[in-house]
Protein backbone atom coordinates (compact mmCIF):
# COMPACT_ATOMS: atom_id res chain seq x y z
CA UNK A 1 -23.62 27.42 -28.59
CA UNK A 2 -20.53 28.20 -25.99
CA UNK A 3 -21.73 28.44 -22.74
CA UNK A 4 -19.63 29.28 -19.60
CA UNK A 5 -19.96 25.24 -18.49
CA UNK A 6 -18.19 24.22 -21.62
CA UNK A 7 -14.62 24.51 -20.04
CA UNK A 8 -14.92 22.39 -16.71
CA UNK A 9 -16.41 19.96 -19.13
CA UNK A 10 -13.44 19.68 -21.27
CA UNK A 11 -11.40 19.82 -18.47
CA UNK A 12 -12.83 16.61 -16.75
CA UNK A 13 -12.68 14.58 -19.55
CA UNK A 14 -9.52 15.51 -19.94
CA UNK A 15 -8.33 14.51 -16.52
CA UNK A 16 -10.35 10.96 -16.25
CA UNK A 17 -8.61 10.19 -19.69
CA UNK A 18 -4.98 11.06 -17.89
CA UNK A 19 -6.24 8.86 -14.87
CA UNK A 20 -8.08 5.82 -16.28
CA UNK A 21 -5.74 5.63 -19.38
CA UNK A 22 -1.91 5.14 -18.25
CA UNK A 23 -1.23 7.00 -21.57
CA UNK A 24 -3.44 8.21 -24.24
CA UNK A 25 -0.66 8.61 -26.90
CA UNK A 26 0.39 5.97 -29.39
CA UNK A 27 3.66 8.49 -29.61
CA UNK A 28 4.76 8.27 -25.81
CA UNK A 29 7.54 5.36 -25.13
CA UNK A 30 5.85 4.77 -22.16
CA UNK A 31 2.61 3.88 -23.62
CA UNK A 32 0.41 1.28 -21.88
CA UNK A 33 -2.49 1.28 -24.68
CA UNK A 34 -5.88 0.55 -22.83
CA UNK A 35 -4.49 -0.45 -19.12
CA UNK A 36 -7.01 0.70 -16.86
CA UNK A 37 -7.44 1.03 -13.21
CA UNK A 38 -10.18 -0.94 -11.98
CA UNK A 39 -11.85 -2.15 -8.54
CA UNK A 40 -10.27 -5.25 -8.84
CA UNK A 41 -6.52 -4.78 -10.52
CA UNK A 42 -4.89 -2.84 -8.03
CA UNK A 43 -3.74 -2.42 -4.54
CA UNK A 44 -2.67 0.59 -2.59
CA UNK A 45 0.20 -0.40 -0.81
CA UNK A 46 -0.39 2.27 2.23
CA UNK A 47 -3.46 0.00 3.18
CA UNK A 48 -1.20 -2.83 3.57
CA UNK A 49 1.59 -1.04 5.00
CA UNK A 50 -0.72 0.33 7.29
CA UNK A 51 -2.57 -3.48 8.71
CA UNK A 52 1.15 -4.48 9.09
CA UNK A 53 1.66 -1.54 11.46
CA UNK A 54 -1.97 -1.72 13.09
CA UNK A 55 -0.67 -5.58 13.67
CA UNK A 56 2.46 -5.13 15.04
CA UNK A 57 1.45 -2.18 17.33
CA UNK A 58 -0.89 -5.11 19.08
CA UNK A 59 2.15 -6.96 19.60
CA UNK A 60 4.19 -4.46 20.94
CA UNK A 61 1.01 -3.37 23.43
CA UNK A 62 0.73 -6.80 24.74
CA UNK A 63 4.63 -6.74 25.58
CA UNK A 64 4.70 -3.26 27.47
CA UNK A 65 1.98 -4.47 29.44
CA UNK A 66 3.75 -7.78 30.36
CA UNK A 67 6.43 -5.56 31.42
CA UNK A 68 4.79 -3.35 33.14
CA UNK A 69 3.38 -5.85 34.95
CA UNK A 70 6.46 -7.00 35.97
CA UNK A 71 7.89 -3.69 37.27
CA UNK A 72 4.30 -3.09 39.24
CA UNK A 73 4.49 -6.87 41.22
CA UNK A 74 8.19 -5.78 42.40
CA UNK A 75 9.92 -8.32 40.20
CA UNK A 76 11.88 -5.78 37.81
CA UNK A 77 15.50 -5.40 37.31
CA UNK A 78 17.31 -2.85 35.30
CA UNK A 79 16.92 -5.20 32.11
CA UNK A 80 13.22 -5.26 32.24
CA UNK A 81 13.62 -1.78 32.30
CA UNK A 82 15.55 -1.26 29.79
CA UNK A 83 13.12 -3.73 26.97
CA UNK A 84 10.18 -1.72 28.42
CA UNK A 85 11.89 1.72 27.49
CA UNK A 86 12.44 0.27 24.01
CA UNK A 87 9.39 -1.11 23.55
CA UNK A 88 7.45 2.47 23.93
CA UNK A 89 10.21 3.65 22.06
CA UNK A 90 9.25 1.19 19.17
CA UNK A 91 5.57 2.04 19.81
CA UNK A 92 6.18 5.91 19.54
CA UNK A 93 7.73 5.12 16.11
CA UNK A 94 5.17 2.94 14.57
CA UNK A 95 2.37 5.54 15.76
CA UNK A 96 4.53 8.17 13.82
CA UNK A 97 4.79 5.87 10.93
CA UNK A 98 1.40 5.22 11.13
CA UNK A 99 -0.13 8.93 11.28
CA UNK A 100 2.25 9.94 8.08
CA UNK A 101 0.40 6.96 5.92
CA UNK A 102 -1.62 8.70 3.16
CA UNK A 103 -5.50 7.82 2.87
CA UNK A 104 -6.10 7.09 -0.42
CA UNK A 105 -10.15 7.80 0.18
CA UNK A 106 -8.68 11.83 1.24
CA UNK A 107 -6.43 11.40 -2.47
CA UNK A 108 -9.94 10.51 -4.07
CA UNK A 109 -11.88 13.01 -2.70
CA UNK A 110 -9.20 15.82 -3.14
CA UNK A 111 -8.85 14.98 -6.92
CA UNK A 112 -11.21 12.79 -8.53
CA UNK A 113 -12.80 9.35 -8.72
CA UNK A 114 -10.69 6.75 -8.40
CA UNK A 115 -12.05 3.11 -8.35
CA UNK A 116 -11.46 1.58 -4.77
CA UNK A 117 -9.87 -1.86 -4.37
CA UNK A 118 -12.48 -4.71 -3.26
CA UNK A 119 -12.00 -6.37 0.29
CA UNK A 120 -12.92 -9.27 -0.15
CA UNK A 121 -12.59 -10.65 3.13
CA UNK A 122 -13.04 -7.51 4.87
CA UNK A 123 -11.03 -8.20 8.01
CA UNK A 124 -7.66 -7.48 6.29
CA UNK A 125 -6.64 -4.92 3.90
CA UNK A 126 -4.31 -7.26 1.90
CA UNK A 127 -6.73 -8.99 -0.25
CA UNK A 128 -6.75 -9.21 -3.57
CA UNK A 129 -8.63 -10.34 -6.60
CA UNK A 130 -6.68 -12.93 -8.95
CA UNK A 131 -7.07 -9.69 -11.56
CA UNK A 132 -4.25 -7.53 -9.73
CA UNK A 133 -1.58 -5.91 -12.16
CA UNK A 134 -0.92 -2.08 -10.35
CA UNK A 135 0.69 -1.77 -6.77
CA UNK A 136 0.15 1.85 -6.61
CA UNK A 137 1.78 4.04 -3.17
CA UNK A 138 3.15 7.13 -1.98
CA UNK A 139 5.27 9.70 -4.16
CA UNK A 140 7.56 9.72 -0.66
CA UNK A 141 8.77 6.16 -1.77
CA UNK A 142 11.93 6.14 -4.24
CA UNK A 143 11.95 2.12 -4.79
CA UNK A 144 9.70 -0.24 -3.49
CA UNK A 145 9.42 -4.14 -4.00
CA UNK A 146 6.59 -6.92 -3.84
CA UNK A 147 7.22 -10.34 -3.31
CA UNK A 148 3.47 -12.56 -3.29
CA UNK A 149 3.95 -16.13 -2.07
CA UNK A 150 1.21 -18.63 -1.88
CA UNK A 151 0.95 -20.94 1.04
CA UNK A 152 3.15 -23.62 0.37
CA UNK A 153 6.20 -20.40 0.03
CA UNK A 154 5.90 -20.77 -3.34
CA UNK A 155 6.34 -16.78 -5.50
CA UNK A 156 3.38 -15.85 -7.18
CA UNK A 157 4.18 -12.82 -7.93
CA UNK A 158 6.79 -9.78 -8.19
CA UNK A 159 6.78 -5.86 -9.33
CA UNK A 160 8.74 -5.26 -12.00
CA UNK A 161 11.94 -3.47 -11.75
CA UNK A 162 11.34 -1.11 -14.43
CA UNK A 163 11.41 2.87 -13.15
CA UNK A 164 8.46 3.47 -11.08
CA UNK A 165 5.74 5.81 -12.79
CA UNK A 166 3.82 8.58 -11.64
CA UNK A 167 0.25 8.32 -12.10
CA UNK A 168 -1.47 10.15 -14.13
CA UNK A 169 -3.27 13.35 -12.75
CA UNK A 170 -2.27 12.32 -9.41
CA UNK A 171 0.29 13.78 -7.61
CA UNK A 172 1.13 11.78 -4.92
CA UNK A 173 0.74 8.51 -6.06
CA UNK A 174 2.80 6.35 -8.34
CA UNK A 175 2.54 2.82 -9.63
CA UNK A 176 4.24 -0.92 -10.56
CA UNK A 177 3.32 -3.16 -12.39
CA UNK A 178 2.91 -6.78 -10.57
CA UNK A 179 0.81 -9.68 -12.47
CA UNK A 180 -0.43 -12.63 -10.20
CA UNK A 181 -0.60 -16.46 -11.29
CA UNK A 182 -4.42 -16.32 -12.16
CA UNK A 183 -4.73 -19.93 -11.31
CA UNK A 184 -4.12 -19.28 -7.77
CA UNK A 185 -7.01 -18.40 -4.92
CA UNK A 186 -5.88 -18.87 -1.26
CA UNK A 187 -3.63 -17.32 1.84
CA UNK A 188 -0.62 -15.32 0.43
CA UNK A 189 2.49 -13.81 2.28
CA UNK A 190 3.41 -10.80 1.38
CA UNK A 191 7.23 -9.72 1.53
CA UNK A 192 7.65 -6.24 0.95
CA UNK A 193 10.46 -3.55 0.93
CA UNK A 194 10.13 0.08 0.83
CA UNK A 195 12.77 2.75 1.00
CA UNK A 196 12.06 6.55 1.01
CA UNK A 197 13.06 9.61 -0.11
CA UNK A 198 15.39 9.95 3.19
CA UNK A 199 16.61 6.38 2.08
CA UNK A 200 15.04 4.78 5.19
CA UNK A 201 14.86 1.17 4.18
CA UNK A 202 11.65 -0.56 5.57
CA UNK A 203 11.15 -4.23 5.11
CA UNK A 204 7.82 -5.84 6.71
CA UNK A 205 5.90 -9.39 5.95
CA UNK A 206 2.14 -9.43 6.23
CA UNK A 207 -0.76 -12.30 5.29
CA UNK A 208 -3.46 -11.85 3.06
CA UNK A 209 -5.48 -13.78 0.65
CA UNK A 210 -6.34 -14.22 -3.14
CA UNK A 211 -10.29 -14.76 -3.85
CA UNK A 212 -12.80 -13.72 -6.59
């Protein structure tokens, strides 16, 4: 019997098969069969972006205090001036850059259940499971690139250059595919590039780690 629940039904299914299926036609080119985002293949690559910034901001603190220091004892000179000017320039910046990272638990919520990346080691938000094949980010990226070395500086890892993909039933996100030497658990560097849609080219380097 049809009731009035039937279509939000229909319509659910429909939209967890465009999310957890990267294409549920045998007939689209772009077909990747029974790929599936999991808790443990993929990273969001605002989380990383985002401990690189938290990071560097520390860094930046601890200099425009040491300058400020300097100024307040009477031992400044126009230079010192000058690097402390720049540094809460460079501060302002990163704070900006900061604020305009998306939170992928707001995506979630606004849309529907996506599964969230593990942490394993909870202090950083670049680590990974040996399982990773998605680097999924922001629809205000036009290219980005992820280069995964292990400790000794040896790659790992790197996104393929093939055209970057929307995901499915999500609007603001897109994905690349990246596939990680399984046999490897341990500290990783990652070296990553981003440009945007204003063609501001961003390149940053941030540690993580590979566990199970």
């Amino acid at each position: 019997m049809y009731t009035k629940n039937q279509p939000s039904f229909y319509l659910f299914a429909v939209l967890c098969c465009a999310l957890f299926t990267l294409s549920c036609s045998d007939d689209d080119k772009n077909n990747k069969g029974s790929d599936l985002l999991t808790t443990e293949n993929y990273a969001y690559e605002g989380d990383i972006y985002k401990q690189y910034l938290t990071e560097a901001l520390i860094d930046v603190e601890k200099e425009i205090n040491a300058l400020q220091d300097i100024i307040d004892n009477n031992q400044g000179n126009a230079q010192v001036e000058e690097d402390l000017e720049a540094a809460l320039e460079q501060q302002s910046a990163m704070n900006a850059e900061l604020e305009g990272i998306a939170d992928l638990a707001g995506i979630i919520i606004r849309v529907f259940p996506i599964p969230r990346p593990p942490n394993p080691c909870k202090e950083t938000g670049s680590c990974f499971t040996p399982n990773l094949k998605y680097i999924v980010f922001s629809d205000k990226l036009r290219s980005l690139e992820v280069k995964i070395y292990d400790e000794d500086g040896q790659l790992l890892a790197i996104t393929d250059k093939e055209e970057l993909s929307p995901l499915p039933g999500v609007n603001e996100l897109q994905y690349q595919k990246i596939e990680l030497d399984k046999e490897y658990t341990g500290p990783i560097t990652l070296d990553i590039t981003r440009i945007d849609t204003q063609n501001k080219v961003t390149n940053y380097q941030t540690q993580g780690n590979i566990s199970h």
